[in-house]
C-alpha atoms as a PDB file:
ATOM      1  CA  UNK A   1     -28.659  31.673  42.854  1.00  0.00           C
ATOM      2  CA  UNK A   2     -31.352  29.471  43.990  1.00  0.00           C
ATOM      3  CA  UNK A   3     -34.746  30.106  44.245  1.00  0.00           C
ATOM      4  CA  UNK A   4     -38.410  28.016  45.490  1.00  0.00           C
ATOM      5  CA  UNK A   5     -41.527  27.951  43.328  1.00  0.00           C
ATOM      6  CA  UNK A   6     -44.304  27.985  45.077  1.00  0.00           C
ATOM      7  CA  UNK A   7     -46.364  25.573  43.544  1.00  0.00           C
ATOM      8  CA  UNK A   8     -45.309  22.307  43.092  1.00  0.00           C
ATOM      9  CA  UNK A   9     -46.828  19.744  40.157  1.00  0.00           C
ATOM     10  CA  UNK A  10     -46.801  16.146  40.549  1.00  0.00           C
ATOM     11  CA  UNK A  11     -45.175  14.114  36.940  1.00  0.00           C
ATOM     12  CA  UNK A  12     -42.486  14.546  34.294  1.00  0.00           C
ATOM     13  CA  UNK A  13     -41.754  18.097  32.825  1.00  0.00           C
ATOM     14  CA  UNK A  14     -39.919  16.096  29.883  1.00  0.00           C
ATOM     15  CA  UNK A  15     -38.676  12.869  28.252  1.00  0.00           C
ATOM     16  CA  UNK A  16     -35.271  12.728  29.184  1.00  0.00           C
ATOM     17  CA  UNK A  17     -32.537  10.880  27.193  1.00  0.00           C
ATOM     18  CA  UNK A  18     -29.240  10.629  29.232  1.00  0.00           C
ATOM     19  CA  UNK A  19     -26.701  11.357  26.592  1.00  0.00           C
ATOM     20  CA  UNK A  20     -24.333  14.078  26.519  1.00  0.00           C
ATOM     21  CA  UNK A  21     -24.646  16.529  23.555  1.00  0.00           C
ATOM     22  CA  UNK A  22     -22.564  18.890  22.303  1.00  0.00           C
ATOM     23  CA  UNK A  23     -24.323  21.620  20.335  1.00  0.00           C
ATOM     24  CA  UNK A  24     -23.101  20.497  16.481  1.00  0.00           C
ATOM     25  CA  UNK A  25     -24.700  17.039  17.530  1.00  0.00           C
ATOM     26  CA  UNK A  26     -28.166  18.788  19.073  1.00  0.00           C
ATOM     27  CA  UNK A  27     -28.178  21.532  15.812  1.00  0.00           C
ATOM     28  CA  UNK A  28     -28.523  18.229  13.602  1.00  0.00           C
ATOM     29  CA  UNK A  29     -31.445  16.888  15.255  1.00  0.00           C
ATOM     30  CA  UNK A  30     -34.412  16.025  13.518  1.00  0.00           C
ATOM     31  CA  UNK A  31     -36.876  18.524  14.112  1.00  0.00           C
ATOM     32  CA  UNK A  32     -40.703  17.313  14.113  1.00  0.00           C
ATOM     33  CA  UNK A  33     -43.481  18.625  16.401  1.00  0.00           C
ATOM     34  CA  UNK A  34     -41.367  17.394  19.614  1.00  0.00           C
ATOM     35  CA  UNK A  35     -39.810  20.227  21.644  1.00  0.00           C
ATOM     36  CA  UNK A  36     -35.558  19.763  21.776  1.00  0.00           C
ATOM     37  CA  UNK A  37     -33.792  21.736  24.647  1.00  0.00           C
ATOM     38  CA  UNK A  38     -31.025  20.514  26.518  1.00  0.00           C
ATOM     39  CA  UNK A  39     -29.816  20.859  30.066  1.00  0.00           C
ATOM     40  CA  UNK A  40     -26.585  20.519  31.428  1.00  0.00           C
ATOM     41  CA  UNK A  41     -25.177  18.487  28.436  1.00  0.00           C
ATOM     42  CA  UNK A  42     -28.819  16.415  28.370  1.00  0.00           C
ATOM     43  CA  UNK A  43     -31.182  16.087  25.810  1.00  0.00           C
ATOM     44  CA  UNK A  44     -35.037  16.936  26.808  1.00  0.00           C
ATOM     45  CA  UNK A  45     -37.836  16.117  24.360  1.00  0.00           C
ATOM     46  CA  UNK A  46     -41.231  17.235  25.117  1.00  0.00           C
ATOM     47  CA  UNK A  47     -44.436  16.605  23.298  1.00  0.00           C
ATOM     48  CA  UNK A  48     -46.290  19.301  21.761  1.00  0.00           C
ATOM     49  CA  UNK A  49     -47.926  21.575  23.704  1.00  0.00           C
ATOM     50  CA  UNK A  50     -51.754  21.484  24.311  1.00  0.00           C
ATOM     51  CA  UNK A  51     -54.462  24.053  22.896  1.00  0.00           C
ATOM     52  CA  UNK A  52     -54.854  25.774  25.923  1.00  0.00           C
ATOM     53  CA  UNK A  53     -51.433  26.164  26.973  1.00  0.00           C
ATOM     54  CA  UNK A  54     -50.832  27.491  23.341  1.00  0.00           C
ATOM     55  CA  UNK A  55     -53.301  29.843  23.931  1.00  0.00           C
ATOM     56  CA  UNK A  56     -52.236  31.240  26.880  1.00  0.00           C
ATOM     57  CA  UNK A  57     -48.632  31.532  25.395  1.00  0.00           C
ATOM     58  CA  UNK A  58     -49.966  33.338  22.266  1.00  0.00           C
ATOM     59  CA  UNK A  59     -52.253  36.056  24.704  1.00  0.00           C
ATOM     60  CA  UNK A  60     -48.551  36.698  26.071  1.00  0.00           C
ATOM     61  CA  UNK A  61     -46.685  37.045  22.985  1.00  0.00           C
ATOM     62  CA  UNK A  62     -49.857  39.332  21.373  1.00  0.00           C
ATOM     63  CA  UNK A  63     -49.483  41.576  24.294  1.00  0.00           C
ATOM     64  CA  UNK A  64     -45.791  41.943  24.089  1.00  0.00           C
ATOM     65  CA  UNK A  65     -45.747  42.474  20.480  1.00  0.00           C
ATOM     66  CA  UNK A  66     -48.439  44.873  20.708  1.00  0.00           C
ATOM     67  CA  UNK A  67     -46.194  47.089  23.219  1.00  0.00           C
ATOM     68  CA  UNK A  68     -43.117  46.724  21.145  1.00  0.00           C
ATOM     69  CA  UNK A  69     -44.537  48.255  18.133  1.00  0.00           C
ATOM     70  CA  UNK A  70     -45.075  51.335  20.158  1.00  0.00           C
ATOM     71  CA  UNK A  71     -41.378  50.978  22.116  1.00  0.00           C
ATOM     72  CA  UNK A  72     -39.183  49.594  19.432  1.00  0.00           C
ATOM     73  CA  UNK A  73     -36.658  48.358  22.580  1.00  0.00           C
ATOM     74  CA  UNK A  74     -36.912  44.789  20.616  1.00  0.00           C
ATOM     75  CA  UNK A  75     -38.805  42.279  19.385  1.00  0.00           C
ATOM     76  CA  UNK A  76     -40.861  39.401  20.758  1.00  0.00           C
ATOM     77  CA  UNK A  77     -40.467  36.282  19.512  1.00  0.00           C
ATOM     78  CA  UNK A  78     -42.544  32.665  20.201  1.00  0.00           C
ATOM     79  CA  UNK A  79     -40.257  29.468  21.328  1.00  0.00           C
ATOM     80  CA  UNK A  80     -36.404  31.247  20.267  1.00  0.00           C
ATOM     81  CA  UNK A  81     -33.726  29.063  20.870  1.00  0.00           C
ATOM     82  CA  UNK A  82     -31.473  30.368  23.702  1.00  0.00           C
ATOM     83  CA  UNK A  83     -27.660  29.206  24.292  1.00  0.00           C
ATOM     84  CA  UNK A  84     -27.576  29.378  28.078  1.00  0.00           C
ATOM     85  CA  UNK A  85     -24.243  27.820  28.822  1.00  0.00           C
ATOM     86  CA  UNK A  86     -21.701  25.945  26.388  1.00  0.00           C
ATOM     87  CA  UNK A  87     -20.052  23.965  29.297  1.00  0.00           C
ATOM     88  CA  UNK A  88     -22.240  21.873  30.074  1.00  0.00           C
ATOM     89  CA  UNK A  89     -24.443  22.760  27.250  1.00  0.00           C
ATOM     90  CA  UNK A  90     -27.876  24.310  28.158  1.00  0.00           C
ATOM     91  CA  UNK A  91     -29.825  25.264  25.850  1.00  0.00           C
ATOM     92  CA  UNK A  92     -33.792  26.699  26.595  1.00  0.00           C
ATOM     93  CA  UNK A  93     -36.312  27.602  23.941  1.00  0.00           C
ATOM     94  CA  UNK A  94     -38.824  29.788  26.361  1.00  0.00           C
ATOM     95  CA  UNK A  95     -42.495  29.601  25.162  1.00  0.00           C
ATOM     96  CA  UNK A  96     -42.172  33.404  24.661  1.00  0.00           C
ATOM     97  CA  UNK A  97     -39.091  35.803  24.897  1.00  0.00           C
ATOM     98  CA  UNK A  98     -38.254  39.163  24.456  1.00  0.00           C
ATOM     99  CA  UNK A  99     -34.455  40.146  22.992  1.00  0.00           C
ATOM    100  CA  UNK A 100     -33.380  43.563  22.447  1.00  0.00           C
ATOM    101  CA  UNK A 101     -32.418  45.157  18.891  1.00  0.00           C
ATOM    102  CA  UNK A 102     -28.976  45.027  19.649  1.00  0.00           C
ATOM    103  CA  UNK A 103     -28.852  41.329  20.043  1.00  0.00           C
ATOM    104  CA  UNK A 104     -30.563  40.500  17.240  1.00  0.00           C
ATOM    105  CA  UNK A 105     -28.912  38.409  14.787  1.00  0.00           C
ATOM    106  CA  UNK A 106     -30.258  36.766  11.149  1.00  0.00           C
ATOM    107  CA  UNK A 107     -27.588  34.014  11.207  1.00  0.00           C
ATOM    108  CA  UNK A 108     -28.240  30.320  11.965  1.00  0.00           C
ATOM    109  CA  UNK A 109     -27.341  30.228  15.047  1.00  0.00           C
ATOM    110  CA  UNK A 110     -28.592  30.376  18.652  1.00  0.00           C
ATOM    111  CA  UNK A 111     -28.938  33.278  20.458  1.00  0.00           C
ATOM    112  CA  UNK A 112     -26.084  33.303  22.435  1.00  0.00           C
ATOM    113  CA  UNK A 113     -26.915  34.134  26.449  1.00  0.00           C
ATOM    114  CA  UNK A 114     -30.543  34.416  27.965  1.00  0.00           C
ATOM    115  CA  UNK A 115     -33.487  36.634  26.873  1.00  0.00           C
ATOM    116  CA  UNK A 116     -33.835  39.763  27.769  1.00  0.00           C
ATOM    117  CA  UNK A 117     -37.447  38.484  28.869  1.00  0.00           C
ATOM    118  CA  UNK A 118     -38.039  34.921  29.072  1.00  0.00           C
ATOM    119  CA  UNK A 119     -41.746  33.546  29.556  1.00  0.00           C
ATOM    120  CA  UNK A 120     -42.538  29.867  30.259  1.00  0.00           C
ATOM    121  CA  UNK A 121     -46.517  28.638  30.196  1.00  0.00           C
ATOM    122  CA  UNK A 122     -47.141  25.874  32.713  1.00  0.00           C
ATOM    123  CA  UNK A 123     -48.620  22.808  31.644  1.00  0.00           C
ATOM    124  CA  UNK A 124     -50.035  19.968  34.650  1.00  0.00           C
ATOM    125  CA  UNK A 125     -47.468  17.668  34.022  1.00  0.00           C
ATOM    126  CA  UNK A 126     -44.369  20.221  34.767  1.00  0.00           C
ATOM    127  CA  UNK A 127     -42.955  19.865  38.329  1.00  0.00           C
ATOM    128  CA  UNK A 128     -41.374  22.333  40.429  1.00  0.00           C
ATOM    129  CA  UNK A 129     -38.100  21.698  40.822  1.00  0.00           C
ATOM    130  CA  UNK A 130     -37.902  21.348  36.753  1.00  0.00           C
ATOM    131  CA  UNK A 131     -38.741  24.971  36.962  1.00  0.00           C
ATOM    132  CA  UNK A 132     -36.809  25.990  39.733  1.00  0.00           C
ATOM    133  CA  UNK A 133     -33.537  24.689  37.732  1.00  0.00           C
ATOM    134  CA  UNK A 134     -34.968  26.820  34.447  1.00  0.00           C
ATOM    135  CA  UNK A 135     -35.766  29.759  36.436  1.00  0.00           C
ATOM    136  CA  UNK A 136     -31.915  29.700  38.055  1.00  0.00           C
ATOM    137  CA  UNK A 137     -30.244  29.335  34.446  1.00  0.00           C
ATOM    138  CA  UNK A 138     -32.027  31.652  32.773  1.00  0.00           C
ATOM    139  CA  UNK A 139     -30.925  34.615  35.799  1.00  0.00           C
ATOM    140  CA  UNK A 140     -27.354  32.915  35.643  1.00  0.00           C
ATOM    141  CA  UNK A 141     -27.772  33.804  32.267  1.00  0.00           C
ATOM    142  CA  UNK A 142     -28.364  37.106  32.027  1.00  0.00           C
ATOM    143  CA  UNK A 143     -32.279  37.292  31.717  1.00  0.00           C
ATOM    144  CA  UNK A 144     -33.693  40.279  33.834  1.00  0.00           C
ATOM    145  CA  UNK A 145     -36.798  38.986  34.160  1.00  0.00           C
ATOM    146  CA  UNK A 146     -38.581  35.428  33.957  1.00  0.00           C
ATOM    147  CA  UNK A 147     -42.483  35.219  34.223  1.00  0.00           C
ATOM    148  CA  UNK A 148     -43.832  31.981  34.901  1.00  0.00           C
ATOM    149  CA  UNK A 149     -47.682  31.270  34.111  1.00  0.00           C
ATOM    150  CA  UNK A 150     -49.682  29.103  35.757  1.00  0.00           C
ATOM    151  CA  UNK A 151     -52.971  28.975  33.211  1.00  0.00           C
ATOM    152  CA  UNK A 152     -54.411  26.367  36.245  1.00  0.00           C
ATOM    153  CA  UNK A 153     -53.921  27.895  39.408  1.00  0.00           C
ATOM    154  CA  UNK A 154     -54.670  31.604  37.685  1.00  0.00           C
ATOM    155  CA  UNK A 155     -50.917  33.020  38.532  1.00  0.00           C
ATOM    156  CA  UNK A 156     -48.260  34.486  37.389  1.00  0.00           C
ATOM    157  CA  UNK A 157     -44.983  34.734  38.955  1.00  0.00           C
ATOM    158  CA  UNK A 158     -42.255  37.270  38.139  1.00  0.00           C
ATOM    159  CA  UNK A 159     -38.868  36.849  39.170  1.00  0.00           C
ATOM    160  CA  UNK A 160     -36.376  39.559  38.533  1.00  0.00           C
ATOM    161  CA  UNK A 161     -32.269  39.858  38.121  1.00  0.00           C
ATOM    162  CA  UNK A 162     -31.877  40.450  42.066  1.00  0.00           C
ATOM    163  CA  UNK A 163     -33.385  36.935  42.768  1.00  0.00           C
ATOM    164  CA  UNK A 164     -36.493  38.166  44.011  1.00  0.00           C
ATOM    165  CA  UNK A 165     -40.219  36.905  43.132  1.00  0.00           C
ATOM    166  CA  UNK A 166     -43.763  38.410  43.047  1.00  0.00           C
ATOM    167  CA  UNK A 167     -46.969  36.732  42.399  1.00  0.00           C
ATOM    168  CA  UNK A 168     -50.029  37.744  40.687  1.00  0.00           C
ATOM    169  CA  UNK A 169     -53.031  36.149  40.931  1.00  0.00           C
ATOM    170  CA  UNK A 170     -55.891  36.774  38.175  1.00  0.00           C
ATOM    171  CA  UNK A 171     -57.348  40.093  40.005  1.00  0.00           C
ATOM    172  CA  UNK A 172     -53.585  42.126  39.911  1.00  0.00           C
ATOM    173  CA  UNK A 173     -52.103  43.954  36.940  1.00  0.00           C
ATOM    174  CA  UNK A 174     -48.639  42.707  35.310  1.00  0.00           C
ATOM    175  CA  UNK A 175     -46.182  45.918  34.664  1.00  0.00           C
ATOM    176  CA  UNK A 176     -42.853  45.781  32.564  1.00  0.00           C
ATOM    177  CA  UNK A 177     -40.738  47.568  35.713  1.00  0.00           C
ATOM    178  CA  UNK A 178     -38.092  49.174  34.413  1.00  0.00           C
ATOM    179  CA  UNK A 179     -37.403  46.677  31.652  1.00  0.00           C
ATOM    180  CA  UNK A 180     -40.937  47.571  29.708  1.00  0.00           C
ATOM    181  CA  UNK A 181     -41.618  50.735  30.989  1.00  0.00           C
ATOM    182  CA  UNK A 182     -44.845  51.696  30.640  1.00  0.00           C
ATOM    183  CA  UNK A 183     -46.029  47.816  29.887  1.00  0.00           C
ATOM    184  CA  UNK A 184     -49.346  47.256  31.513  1.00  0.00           C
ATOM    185  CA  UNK A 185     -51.672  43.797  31.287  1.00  0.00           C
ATOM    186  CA  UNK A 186     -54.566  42.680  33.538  1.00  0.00           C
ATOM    187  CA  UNK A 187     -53.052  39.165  34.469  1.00  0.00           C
ATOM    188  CA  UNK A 188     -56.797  37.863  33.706  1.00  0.00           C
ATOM    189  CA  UNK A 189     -56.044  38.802  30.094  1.00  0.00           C
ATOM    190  CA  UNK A 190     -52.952  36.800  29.713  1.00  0.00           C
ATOM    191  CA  UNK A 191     -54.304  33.644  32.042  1.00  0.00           C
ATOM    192  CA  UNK A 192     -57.883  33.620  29.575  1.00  0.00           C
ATOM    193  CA  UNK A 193     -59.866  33.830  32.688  1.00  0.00           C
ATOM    194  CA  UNK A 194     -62.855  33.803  30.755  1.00  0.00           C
ATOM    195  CA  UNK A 195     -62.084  30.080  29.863  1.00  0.00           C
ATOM    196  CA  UNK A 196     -61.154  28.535  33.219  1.00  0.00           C
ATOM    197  CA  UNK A 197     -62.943  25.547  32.929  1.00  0.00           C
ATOM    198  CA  UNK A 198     -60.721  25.131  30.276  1.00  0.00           C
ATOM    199  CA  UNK A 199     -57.496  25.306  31.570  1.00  0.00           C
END
């Protein structure tokens, strides 16, 4: 499955270190403020995320936890750790994600497979075709739904399990569909419209 963003960024999404891992080598990484996730048997460090984009992925999370309480289908976690293939090993840790109960584990490990929901805020320096390859591995994986946010532009896009896309801009409602039923957000509220010239 293969499917065009709409909105391209110019610069590097990560560091990249061109070294094949296998997962006991990337489980004893350090771990420091840098972001690990790997893609296709490559390691991908990225530098904390800024105050804004943090934000932006907290206004999501808030509003996902805040349904969940009400319809226990599962819990909403911030930056999860995702085992999207084993061969080559990818491995994503979405900004924000949503896993149902009966996936839920309390062992060590990964979660194995994608999200149920998996939500990635966009920062200036991520490209396009960097998200284009997430977007594909998280559907190959199993996600049913991806939203992408764009804090700058004020958009959102949605794609679902069929391949399809929708985009919101900062005047439209977001709905769960059929995965969050009843799941309702002005876009504005998640994109902090309020501070644009911050974004």
């Amino acid at each position: 499955m293969h499917i065009s963003l709409q909105i391209p960024y110019t610069g590097s999404m990560a560091t990249s270190l061109a070294a094949p891992l296998t997962l006991e080598k990337f489980s004893k990484l350090p771990r420091g403020q840098e972001k690990h996730e790997v893609n296709a048997g490559e390691l991908i460090t990225m530098p904390p995320p800024k105050s804004f984009h943090s934000l932006v992925a907290l206004a999501v999370l808030e509003a996902l936890q805040g349904y969940l309480k009400q319809n226990p289908f599962g819990r909403a976690m911030p930056e999860a750790g995702y085992i999207l293939s084993r061969s080559p090993l990818t491995i994503r840790q979405p900004d924000v994600s949503v896993l149902s109960k009966a996936r839920i584990h309390s062992s060590d490990d990964y979660f194995e497979g994608a999200p149920e929901l998996a939500v990635e805020v966009v920062s200036p320096s991520d490209i396009a075709e960097d998200l284009q390859i997430e977007v594909d591995q998280y559907l190959q994986a199993g996600a049913k739904r991806i939203w992408i946010v764009y804090p700058k532009t004020k958009r959102i896009h949605i794609f679902h399990e069929s391949g399809s896309m929708t985009a919101l801009d900062e005047s439209q409602t977001l709905d769960g569909g059929d995965l969050l039923p009843g799941f309702s957000v002005k876009a504005a509220d998640l994109l902090l419209s309020e501070n644009r010239e911050k974004a």
